[in-house]
C-alpha atoms as a PDB file:
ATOM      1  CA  UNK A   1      -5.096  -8.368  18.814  1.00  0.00           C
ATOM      2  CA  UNK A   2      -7.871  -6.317  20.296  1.00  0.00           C
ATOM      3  CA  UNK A   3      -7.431  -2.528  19.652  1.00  0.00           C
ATOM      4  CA  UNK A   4     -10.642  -1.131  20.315  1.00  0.00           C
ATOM      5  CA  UNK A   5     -13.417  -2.957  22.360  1.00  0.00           C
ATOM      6  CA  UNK A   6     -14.958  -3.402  18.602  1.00  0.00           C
ATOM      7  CA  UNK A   7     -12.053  -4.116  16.726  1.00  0.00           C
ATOM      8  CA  UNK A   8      -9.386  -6.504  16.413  1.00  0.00           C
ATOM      9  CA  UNK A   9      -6.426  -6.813  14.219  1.00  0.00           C
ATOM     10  CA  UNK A  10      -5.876 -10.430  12.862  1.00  0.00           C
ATOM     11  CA  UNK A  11      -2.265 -11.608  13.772  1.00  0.00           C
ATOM     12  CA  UNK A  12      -0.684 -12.136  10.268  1.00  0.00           C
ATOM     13  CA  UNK A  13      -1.536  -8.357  10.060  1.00  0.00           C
ATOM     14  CA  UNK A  14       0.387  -7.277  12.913  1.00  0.00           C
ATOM     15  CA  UNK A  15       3.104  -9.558  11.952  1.00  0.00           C
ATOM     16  CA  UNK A  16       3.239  -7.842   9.101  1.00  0.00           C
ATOM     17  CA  UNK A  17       4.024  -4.498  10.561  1.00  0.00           C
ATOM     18  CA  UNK A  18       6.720  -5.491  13.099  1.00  0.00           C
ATOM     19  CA  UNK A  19       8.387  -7.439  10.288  1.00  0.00           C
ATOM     20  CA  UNK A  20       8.514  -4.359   8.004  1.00  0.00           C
ATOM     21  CA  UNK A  21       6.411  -5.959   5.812  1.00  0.00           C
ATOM     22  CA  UNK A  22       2.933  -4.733   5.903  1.00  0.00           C
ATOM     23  CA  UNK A  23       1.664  -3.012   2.540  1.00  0.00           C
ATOM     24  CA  UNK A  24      -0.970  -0.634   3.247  1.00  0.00           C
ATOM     25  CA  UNK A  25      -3.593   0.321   0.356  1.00  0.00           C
ATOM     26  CA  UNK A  26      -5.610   3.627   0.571  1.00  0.00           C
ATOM     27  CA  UNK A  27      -7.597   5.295  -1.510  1.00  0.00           C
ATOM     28  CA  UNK A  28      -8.432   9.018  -2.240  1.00  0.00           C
ATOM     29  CA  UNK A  29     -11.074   9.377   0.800  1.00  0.00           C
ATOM     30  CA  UNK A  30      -7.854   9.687   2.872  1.00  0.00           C
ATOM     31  CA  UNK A  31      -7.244  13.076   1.762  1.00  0.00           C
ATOM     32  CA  UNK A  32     -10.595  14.484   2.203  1.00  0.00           C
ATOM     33  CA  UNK A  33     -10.067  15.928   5.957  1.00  0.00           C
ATOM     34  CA  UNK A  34      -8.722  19.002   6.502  1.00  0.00           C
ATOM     35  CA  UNK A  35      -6.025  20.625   5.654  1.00  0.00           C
ATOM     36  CA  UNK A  36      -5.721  17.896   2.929  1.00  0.00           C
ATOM     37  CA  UNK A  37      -9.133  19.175   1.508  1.00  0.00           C
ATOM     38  CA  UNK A  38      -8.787  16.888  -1.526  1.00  0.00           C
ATOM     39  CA  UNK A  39     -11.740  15.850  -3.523  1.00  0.00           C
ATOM     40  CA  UNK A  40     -12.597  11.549  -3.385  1.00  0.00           C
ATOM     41  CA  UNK A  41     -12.214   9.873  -7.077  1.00  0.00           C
ATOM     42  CA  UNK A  42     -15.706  10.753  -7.965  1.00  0.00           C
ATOM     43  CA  UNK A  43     -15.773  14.355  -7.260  1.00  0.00           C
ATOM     44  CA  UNK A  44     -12.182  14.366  -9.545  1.00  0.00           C
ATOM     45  CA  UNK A  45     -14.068  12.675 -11.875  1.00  0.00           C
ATOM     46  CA  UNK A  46     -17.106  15.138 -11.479  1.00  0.00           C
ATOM     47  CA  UNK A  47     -14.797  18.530 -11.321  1.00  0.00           C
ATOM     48  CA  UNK A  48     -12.934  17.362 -14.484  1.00  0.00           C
ATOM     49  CA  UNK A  49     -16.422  16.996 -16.302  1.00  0.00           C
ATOM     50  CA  UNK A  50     -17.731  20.130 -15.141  1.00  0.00           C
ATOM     51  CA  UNK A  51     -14.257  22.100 -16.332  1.00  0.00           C
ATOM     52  CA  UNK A  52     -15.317  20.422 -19.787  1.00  0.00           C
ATOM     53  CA  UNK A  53     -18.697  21.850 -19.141  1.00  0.00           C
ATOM     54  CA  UNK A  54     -19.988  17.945 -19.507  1.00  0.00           C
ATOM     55  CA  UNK A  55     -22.540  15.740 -17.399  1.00  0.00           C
ATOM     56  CA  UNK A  56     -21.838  12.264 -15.986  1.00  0.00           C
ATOM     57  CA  UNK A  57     -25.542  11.431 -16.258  1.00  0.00           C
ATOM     58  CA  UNK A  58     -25.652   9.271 -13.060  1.00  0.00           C
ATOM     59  CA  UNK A  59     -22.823   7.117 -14.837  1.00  0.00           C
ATOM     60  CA  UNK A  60     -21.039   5.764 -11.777  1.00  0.00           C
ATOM     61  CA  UNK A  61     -18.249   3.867 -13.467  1.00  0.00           C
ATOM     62  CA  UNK A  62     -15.892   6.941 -13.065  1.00  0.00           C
ATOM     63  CA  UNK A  63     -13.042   5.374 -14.417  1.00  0.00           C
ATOM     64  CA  UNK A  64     -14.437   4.258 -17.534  1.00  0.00           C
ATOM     65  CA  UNK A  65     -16.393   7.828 -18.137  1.00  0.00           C
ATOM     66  CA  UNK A  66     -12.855   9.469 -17.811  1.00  0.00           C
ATOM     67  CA  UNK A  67     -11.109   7.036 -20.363  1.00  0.00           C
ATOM     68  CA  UNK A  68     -14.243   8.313 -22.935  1.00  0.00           C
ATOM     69  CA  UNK A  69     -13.645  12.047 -22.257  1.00  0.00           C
ATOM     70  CA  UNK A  70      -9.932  11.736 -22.494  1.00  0.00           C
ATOM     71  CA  UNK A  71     -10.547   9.759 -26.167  1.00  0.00           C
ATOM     72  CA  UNK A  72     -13.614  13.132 -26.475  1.00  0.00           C
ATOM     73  CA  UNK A  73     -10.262  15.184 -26.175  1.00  0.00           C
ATOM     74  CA  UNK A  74     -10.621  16.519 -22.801  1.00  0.00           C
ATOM     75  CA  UNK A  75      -7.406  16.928 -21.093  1.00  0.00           C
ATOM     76  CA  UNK A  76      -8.279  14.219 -18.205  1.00  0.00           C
ATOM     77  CA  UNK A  77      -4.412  14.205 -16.612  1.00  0.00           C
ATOM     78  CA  UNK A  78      -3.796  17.837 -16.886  1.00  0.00           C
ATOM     79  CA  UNK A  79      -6.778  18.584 -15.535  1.00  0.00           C
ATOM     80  CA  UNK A  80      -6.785  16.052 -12.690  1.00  0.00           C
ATOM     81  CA  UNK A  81      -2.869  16.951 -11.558  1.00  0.00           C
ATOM     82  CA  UNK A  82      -3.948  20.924 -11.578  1.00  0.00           C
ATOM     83  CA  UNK A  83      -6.984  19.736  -8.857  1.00  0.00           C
ATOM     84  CA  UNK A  84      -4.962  17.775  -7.550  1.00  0.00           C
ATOM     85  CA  UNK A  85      -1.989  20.047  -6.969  1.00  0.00           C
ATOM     86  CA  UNK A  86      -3.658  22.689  -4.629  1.00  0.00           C
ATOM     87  CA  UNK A  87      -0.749  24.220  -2.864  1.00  0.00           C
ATOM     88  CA  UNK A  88      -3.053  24.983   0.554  1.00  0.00           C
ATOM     89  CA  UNK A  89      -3.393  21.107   0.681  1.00  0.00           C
ATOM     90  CA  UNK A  90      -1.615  19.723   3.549  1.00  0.00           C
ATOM     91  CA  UNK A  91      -1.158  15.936   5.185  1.00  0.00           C
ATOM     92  CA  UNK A  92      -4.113  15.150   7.691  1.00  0.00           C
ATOM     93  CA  UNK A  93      -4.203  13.117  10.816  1.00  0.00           C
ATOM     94  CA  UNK A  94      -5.255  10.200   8.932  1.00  0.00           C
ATOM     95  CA  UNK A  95      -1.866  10.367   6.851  1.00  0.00           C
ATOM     96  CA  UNK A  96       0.139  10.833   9.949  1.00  0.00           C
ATOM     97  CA  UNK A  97      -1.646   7.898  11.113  1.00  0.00           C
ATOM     98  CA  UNK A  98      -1.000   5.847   8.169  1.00  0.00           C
ATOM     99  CA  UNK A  99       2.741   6.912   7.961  1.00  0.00           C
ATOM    100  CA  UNK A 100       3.433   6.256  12.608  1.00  0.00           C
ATOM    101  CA  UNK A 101       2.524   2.517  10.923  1.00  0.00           C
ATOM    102  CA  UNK A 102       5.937   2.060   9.769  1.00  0.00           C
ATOM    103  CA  UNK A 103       9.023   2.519  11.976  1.00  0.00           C
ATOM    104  CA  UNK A 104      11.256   4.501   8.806  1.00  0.00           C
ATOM    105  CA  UNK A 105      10.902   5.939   6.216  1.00  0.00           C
ATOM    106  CA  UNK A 106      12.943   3.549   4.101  1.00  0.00           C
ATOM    107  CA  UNK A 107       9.548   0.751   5.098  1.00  0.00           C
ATOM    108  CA  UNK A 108       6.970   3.165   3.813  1.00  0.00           C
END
């Protein structure tokens, strides 16, 4: 199926969605946009370091230098949830978009 005049949807994956059964998998660039305003997995990564007043010396592999400052002591969750918690952070167009996929909120 031919949404845009550059894009097309393979069948099975429309199937999916009018048989309730598509699974959608996002990541944290989906709450970048305003008023979402959230950081991607690498800036977490790269606030939480700062906080700890730490570098990540060009690492990359975010998820493994967070697993070596949380064993350095460095409260990794609590300080992830506390970024991550912003109270001025609001669903974006994209998560509207996301969510107008499924036809109730029981399929989401």
């Amino acid at each position: 199926m031919w949404i845009l005049p550059d894009v097309e949807l393979p069948d099975e994956l429309v199937s999916a969605q009018q048989e309730g059964k598509l699974v959608v998998f996002v990541g944290a660039g989906v709450s970048i946009d305003p008023p979402s305003r959230l950081p991607t997995f690498e800036g977490l990564a790269k606030r939480i370091a700062a906080d700890a007043a730490l570098s990540d010396d060009g690492r990359g592999d975010y998820d493994v230098w967070l697993d070596e400052l949380l064993h350095h002591g460095v409260p990794v969750h609590e300080r992830a949830k506390a970024i991550i918690d912003d109270p001025t952070s609001q669903p974006n167009d994209l998560h509207r978009a996301i969510a107008a996929l499924f036809d109730s909120d029981q399929n989401v």
